[in-house]
PDB file of N, CA and C in Angstrom:
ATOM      1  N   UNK A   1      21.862 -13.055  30.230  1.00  0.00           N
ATOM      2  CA  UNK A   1      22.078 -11.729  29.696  1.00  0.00           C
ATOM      3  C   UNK A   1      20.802 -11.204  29.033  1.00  0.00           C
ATOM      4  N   UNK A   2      19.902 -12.009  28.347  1.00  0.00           N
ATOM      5  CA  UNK A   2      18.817 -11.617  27.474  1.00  0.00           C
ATOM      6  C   UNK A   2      18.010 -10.856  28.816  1.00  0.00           C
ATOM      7  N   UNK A   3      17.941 -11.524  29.696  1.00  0.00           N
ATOM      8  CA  UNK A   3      17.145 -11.640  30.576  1.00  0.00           C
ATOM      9  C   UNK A   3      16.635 -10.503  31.365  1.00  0.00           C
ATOM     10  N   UNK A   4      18.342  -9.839  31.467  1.00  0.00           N
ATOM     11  CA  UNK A   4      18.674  -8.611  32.134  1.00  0.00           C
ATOM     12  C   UNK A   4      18.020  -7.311  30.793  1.00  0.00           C
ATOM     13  N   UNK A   5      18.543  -7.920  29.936  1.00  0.00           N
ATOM     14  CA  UNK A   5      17.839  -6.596  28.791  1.00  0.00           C
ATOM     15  C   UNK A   5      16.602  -6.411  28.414  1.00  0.00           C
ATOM     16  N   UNK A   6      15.715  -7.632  28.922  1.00  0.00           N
ATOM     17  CA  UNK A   6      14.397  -7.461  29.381  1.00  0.00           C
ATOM     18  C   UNK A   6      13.869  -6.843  30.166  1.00  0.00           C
ATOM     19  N   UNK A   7      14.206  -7.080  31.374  1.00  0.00           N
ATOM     20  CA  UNK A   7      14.424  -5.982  32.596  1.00  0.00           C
ATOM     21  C   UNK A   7      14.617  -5.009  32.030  1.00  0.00           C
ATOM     22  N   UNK A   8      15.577  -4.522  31.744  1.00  0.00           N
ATOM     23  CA  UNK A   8      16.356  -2.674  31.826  1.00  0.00           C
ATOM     24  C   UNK A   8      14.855  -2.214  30.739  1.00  0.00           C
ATOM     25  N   UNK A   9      14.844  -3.177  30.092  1.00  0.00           N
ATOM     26  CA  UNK A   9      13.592  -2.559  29.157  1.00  0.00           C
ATOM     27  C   UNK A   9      12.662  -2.176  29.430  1.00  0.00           C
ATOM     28  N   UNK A  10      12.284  -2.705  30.491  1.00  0.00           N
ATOM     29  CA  UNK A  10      10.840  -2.577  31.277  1.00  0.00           C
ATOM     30  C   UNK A  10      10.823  -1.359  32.111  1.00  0.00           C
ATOM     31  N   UNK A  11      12.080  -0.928  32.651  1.00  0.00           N
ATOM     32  CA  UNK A  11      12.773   0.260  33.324  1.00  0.00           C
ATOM     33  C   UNK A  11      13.062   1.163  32.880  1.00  0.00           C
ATOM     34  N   UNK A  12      13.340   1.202  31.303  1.00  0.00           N
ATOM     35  CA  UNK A  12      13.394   2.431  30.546  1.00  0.00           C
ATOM     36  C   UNK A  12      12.214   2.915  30.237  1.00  0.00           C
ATOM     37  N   UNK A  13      12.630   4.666  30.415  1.00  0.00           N
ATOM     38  CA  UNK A  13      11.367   5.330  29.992  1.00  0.00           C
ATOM     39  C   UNK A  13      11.095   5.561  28.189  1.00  0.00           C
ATOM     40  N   UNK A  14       9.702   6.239  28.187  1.00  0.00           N
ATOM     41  CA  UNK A  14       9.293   6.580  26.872  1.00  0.00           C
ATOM     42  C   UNK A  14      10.368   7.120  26.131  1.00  0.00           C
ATOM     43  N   UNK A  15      10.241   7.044  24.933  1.00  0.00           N
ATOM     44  CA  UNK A  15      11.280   7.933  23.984  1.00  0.00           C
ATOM     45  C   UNK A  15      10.569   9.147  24.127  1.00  0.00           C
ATOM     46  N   UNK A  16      11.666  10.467  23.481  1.00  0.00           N
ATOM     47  CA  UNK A  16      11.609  11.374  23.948  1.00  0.00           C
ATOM     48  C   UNK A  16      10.276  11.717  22.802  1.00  0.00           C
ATOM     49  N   UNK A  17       9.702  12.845  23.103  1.00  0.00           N
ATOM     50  CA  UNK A  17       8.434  13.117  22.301  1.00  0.00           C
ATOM     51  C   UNK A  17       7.271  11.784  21.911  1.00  0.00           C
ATOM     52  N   UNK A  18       7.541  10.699  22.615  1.00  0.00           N
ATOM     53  CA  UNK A  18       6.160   9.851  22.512  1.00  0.00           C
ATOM     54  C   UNK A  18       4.768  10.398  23.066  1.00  0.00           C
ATOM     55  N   UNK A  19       3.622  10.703  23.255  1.00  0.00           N
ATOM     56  CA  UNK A  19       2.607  10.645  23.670  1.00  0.00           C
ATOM     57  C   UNK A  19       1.725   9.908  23.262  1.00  0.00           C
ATOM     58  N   UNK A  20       0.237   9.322  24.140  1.00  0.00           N
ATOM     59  CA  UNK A  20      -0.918   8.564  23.529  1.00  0.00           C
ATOM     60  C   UNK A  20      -1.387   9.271  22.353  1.00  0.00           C
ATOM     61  N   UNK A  21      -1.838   8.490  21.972  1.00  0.00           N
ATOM     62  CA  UNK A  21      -2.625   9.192  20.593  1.00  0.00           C
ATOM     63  C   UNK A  21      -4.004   8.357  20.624  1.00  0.00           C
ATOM     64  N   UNK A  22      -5.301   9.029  20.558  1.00  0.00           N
ATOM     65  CA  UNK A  22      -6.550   8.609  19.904  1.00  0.00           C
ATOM     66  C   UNK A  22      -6.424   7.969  18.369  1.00  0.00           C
ATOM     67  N   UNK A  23      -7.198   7.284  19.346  1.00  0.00           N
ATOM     68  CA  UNK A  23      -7.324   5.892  17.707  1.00  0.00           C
ATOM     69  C   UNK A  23      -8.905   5.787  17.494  1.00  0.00           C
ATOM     70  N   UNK A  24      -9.474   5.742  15.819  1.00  0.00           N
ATOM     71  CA  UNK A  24     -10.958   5.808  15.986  1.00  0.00           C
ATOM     72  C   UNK A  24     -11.083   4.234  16.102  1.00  0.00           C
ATOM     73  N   UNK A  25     -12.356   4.245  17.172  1.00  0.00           N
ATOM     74  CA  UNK A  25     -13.043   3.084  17.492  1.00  0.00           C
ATOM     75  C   UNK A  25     -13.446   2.399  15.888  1.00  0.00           C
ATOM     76  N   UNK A  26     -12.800   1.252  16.187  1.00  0.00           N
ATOM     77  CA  UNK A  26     -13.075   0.247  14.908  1.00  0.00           C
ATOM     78  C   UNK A  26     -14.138  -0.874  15.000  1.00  0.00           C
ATOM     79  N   UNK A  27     -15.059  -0.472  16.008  1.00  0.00           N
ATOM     80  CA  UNK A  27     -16.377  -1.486  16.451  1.00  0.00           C
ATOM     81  C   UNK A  27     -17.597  -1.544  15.489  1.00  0.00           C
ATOM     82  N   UNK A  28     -17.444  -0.655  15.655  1.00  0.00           N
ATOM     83  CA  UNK A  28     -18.359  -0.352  13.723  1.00  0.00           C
ATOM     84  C   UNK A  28     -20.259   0.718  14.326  1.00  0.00           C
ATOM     85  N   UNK A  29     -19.766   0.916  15.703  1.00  0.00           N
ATOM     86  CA  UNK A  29     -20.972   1.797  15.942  1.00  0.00           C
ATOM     87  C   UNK A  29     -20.500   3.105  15.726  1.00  0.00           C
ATOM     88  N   UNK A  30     -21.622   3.782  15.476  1.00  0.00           N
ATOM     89  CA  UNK A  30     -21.243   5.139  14.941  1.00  0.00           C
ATOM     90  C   UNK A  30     -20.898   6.506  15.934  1.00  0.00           C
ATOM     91  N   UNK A  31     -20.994   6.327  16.721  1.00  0.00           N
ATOM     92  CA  UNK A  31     -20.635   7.211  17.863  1.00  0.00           C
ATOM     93  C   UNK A  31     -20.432   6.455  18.857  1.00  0.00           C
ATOM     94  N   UNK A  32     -20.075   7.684  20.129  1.00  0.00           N
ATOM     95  CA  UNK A  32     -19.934   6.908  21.337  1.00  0.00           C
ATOM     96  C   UNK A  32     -20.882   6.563  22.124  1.00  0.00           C
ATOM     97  N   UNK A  33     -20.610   6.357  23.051  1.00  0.00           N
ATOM     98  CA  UNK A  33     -21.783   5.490  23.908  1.00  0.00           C
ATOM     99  C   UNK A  33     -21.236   5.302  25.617  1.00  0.00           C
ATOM    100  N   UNK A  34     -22.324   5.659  26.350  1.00  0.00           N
ATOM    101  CA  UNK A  34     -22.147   5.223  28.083  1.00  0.00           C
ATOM    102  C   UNK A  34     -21.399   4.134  28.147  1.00  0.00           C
ATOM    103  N   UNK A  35     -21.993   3.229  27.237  1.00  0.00           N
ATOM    104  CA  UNK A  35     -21.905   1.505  27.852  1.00  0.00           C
ATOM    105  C   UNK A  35     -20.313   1.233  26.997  1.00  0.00           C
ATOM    106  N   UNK A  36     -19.754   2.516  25.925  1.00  0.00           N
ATOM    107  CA  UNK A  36     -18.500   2.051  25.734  1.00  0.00           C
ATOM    108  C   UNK A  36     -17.415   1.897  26.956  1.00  0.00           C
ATOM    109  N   UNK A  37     -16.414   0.746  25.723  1.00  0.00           N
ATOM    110  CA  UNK A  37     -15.179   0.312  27.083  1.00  0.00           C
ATOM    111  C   UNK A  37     -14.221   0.840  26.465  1.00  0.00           C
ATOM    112  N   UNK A  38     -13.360   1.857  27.747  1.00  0.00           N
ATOM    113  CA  UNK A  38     -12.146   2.318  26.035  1.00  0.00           C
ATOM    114  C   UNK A  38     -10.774   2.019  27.385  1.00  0.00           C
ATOM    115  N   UNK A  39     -10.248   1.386  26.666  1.00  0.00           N
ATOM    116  CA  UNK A  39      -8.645   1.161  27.248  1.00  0.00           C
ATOM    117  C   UNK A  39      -7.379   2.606  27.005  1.00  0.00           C
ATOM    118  N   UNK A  40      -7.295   3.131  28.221  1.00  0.00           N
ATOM    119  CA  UNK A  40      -6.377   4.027  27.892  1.00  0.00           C
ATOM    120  C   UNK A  40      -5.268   4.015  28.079  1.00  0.00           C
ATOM    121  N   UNK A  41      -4.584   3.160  28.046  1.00  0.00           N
ATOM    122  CA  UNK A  41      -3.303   2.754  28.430  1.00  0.00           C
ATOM    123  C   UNK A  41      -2.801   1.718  29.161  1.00  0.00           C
ATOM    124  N   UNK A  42      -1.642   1.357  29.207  1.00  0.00           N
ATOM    125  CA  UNK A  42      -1.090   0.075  30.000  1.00  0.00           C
ATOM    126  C   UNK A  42      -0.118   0.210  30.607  1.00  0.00           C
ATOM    127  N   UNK A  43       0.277  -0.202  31.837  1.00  0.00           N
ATOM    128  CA  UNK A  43       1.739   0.059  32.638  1.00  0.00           C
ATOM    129  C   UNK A  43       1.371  -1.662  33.227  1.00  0.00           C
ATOM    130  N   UNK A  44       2.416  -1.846  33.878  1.00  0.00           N
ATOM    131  CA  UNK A  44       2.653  -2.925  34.949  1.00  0.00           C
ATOM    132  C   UNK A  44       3.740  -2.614  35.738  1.00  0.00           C
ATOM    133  N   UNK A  45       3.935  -3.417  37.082  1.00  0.00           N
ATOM    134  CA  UNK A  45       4.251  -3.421  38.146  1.00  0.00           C
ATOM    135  C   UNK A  45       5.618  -3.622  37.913  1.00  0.00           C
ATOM    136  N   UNK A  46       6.777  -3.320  39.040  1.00  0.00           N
ATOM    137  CA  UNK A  46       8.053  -4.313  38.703  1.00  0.00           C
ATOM    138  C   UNK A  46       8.127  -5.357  38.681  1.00  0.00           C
ATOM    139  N   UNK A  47       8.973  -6.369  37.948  1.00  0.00           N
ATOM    140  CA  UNK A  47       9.303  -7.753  38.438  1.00  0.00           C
ATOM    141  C   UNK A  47       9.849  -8.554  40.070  1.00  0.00           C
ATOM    142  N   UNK A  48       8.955  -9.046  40.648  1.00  0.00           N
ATOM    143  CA  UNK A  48       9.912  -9.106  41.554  1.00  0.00           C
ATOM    144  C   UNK A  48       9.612 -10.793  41.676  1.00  0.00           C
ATOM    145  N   UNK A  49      10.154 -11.665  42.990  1.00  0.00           N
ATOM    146  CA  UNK A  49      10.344 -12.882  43.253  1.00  0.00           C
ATOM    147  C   UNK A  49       9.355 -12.811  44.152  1.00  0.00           C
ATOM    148  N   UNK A  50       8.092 -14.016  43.976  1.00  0.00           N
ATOM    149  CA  UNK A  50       6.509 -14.592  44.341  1.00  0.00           C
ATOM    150  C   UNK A  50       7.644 -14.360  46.219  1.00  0.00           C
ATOM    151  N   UNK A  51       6.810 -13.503  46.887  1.00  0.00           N
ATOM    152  CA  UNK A  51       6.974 -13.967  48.263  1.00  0.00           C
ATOM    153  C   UNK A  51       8.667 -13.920  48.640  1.00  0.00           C
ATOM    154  N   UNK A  52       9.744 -13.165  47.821  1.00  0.00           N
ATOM    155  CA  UNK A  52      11.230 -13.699  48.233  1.00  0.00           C
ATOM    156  C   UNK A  52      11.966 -12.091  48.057  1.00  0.00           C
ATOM    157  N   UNK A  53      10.809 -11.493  47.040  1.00  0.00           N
ATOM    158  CA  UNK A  53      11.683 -10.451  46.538  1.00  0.00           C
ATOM    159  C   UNK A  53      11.732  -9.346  46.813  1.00  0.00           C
ATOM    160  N   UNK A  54      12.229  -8.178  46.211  1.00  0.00           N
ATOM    161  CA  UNK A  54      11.865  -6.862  47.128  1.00  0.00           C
ATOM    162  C   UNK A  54      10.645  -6.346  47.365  1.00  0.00           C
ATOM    163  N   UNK A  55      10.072  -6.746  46.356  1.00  0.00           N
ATOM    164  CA  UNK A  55       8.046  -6.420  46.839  1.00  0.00           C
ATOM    165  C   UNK A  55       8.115  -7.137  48.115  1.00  0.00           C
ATOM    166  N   UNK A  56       8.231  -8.078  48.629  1.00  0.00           N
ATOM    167  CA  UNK A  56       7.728  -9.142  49.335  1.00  0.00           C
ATOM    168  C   UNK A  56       6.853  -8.440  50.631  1.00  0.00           C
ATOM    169  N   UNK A  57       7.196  -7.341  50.746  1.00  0.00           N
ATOM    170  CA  UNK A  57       6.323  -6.321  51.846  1.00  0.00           C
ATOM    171  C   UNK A  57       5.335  -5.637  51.542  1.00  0.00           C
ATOM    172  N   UNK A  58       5.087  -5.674  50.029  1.00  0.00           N
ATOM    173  CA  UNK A  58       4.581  -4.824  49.399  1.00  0.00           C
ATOM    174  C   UNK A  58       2.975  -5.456  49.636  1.00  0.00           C
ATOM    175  N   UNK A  59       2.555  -4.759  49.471  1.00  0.00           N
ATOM    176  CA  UNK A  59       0.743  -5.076  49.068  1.00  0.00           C
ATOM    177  C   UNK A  59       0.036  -4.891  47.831  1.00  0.00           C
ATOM    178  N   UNK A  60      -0.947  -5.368  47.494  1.00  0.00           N
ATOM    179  CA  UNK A  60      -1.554  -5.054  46.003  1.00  0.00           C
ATOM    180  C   UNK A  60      -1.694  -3.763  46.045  1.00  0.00           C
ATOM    181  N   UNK A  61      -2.427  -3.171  46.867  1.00  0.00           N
ATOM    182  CA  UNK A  61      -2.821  -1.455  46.885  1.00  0.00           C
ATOM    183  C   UNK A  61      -1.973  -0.388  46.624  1.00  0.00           C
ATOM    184  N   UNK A  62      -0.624  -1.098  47.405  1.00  0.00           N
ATOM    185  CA  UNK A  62       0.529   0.033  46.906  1.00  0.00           C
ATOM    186  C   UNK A  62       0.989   0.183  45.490  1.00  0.00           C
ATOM    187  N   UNK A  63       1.311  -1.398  45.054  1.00  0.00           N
ATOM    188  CA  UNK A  63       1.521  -2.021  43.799  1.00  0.00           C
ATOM    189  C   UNK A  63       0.572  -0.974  42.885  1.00  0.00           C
ATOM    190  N   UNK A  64      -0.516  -1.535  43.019  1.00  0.00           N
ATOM    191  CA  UNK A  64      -1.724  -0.615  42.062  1.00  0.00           C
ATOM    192  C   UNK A  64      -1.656   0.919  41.784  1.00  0.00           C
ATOM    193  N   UNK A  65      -1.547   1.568  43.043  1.00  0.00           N
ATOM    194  CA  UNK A  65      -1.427   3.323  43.408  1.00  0.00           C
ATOM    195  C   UNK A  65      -0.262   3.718  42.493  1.00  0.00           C
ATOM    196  N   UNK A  66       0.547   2.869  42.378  1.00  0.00           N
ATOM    197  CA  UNK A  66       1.769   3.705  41.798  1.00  0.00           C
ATOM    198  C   UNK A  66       1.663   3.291  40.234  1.00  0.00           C
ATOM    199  N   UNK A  67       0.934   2.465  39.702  1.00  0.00           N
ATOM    200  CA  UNK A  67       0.576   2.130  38.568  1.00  0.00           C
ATOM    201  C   UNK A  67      -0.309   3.308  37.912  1.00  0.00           C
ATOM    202  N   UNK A  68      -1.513   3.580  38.607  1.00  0.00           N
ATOM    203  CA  UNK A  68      -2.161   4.320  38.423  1.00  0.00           C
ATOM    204  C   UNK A  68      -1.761   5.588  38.340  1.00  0.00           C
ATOM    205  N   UNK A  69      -1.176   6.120  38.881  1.00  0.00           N
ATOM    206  CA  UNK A  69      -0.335   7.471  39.178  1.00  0.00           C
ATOM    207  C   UNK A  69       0.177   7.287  38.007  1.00  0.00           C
ATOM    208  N   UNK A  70       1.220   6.512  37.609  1.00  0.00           N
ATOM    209  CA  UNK A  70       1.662   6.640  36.445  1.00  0.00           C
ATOM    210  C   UNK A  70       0.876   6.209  35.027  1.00  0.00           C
ATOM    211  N   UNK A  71       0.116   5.867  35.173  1.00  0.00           N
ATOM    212  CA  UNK A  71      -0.726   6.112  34.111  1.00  0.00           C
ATOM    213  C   UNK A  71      -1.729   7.750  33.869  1.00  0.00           C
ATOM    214  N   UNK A  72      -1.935   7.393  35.193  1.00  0.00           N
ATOM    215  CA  UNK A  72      -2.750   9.225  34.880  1.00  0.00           C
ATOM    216  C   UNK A  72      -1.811  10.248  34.683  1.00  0.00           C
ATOM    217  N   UNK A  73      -0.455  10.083  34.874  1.00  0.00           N
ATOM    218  CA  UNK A  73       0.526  11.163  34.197  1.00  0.00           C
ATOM    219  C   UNK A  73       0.558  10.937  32.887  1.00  0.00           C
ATOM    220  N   UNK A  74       0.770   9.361  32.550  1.00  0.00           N
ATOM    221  CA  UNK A  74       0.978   9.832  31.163  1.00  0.00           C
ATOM    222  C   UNK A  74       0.113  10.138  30.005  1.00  0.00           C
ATOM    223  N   UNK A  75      -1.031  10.120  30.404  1.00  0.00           N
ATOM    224  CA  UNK A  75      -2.465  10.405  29.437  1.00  0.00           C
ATOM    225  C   UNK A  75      -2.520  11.744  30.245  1.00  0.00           C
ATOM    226  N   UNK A  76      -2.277  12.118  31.354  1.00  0.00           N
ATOM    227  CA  UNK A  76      -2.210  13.564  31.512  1.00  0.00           C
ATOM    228  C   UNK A  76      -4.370  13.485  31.772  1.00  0.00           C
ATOM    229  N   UNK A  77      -4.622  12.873  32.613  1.00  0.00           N
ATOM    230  CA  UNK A  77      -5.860  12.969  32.936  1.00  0.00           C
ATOM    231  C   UNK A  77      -5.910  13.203  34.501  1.00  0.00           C
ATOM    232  N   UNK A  78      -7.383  13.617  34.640  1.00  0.00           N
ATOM    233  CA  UNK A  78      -7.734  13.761  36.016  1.00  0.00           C
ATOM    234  C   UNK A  78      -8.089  12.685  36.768  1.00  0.00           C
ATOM    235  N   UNK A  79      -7.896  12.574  37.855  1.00  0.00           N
ATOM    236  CA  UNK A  79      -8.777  11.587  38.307  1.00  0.00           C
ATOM    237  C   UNK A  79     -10.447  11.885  38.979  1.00  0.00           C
ATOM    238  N   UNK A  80     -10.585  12.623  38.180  1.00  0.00           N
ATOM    239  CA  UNK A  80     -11.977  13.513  38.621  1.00  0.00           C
ATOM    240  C   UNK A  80     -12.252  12.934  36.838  1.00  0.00           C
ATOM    241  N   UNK A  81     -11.949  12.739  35.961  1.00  0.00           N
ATOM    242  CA  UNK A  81     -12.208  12.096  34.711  1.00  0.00           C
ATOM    243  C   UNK A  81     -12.656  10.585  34.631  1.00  0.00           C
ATOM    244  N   UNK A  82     -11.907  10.452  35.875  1.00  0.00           N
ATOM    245  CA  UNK A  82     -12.739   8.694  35.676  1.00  0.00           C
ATOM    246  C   UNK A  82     -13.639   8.006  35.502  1.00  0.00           C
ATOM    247  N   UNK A  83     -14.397   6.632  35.102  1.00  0.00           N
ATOM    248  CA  UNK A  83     -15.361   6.292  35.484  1.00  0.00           C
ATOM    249  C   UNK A  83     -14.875   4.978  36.091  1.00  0.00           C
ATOM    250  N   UNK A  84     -15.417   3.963  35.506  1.00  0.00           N
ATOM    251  CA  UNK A  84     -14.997   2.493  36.433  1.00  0.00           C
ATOM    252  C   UNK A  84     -13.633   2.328  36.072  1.00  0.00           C
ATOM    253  N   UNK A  85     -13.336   1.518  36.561  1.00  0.00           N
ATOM    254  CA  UNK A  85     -11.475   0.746  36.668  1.00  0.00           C
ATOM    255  C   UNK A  85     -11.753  -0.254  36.785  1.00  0.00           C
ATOM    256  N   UNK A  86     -11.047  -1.223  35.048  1.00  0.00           N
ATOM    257  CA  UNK A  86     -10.846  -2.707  35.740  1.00  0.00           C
ATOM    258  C   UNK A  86      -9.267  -3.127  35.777  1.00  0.00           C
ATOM    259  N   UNK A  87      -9.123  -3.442  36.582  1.00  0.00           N
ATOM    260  CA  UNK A  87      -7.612  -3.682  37.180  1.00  0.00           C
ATOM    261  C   UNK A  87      -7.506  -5.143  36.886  1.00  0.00           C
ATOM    262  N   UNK A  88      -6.199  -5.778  35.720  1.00  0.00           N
ATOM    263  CA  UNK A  88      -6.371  -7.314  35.637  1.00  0.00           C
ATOM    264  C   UNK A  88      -4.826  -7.534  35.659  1.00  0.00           C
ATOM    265  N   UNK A  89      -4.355  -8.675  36.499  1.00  0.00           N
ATOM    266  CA  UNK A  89      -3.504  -9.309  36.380  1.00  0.00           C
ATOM    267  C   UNK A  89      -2.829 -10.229  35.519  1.00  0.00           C
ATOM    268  N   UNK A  90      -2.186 -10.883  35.074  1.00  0.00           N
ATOM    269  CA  UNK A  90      -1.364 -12.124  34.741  1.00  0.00           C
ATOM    270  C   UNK A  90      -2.006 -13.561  35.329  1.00  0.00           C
ATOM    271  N   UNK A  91      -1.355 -13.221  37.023  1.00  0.00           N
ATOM    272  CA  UNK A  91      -1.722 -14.549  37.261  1.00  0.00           C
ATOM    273  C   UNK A  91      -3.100 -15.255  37.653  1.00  0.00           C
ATOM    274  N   UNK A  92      -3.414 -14.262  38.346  1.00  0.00           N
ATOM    275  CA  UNK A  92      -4.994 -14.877  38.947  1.00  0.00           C
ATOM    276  C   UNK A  92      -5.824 -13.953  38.781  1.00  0.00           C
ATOM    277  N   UNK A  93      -7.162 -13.289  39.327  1.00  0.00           N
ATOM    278  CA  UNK A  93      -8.098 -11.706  39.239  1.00  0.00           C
ATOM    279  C   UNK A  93      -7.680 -11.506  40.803  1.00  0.00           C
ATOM    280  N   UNK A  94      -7.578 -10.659  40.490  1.00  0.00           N
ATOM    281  CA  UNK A  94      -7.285  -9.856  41.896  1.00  0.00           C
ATOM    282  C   UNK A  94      -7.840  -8.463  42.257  1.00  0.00           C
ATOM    283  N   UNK A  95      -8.871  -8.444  43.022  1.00  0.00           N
ATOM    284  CA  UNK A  95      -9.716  -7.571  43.334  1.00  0.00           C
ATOM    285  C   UNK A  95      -8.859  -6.500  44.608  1.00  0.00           C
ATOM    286  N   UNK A  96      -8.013  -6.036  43.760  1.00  0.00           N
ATOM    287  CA  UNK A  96      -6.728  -5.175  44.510  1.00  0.00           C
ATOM    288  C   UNK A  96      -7.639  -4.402  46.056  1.00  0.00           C
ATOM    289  N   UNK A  97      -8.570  -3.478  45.323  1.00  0.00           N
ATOM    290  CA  UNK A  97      -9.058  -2.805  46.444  1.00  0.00           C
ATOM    291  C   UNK A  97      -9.483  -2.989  47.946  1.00  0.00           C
ATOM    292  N   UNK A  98      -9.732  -4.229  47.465  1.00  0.00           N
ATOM    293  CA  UNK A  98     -10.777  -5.312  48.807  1.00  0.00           C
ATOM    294  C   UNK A  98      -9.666  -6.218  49.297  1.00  0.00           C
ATOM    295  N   UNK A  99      -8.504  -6.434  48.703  1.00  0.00           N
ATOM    296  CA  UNK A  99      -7.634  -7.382  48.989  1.00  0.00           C
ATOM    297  C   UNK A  99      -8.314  -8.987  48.643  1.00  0.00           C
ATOM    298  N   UNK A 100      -9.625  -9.181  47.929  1.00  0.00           N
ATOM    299  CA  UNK A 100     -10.121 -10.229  47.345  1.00  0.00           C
ATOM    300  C   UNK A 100      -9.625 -10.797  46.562  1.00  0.00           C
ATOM    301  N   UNK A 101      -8.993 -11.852  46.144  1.00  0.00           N
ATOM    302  CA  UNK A 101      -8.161 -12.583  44.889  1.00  0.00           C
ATOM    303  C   UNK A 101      -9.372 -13.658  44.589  1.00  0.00           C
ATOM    304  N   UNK A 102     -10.409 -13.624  44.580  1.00  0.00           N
ATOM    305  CA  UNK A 102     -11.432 -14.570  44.082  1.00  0.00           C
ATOM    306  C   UNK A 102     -12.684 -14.548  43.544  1.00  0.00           C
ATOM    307  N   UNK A 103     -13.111 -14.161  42.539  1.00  0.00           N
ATOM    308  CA  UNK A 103     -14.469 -14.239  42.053  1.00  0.00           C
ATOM    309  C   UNK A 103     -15.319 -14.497  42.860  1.00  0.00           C
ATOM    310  N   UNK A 104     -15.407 -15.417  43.351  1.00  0.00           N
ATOM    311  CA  UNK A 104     -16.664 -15.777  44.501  1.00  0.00           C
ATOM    312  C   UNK A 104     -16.711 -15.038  45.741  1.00  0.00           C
ATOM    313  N   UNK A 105     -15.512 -14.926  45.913  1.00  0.00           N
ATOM    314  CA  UNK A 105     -15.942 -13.910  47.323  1.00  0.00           C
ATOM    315  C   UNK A 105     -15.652 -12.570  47.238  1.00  0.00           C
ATOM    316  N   UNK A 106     -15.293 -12.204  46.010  1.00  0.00           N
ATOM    317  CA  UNK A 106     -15.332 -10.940  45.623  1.00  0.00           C
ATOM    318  C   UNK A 106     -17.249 -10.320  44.845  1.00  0.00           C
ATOM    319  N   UNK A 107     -17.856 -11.397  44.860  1.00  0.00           N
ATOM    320  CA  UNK A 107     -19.268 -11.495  44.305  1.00  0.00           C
ATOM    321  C   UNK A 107     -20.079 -11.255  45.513  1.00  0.00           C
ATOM    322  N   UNK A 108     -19.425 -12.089  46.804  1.00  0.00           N
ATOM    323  CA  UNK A 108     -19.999 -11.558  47.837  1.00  0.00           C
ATOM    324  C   UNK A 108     -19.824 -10.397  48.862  1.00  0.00           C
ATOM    325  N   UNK A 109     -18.743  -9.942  48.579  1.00  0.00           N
ATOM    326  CA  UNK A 109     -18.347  -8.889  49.345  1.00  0.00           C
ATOM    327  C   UNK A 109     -18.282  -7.513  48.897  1.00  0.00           C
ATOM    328  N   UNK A 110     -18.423  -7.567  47.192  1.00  0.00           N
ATOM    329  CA  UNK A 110     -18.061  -5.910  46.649  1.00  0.00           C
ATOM    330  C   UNK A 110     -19.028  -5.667  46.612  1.00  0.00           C
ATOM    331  N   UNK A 111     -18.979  -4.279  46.979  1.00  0.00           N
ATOM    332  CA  UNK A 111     -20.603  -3.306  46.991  1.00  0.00           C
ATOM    333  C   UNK A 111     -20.967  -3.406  45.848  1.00  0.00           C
ATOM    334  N   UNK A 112     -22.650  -3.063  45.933  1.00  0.00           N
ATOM    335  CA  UNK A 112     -23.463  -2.906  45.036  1.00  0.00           C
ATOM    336  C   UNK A 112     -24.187  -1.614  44.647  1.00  0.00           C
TER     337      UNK A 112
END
């Protein structure tokens, strides 16, 4: 039962009137900067069963696209606003775009 109310949780949306809010950088430099990293939010994927479950057709790319989508709705940004994307998993790194799941051959294969 807990289990399931974990789930539904993960499935329920925002409360009503939530939005992001800016938080001041607590790094201790005084302005911003190119080389800053700023996290704008977090979503994840559904739960499903490794290889059994309803993803099981699914691909990282799709997985990702609809993540993203819903993140750029809810910060309400462009995607003409972007700069880099790092995309990180749970279980392993997974270089979604390339379909690479490995440091090493993601070292050799992602553009430069």
């Amino acid at each position: 039962m807990r289990r399931l109310q974990v789930v539904l949780g993960h499935l329920s949306p925002a409360p009503l009137g939530w939005a992001p809010q800016a938080a001041r950088c607590l790094g201790g430099a005084p302005g911003a900067s190119a080389d800053d990293v700023v996290v704008v939010h977090g979503r994840r994927t559904a739960i499903g069963r490794g290889g059994r479950g309803g993803f099981k057709d699914t691909t990282p790319d799709e997985l990702l696209s609809a993540v993203m989508t819903a993140v750029l709705q809810d910060v309400r940004l462009s995607p003409a606003q972007l700069g880099d994307i790092c995309v990180v998993t749970s279980q392993r790194l997974c270089l979604c775009p390339l379909s690479i799941d490995s440091v090493h051959l993601g070292s050799r294969h992602w553009p430069t």
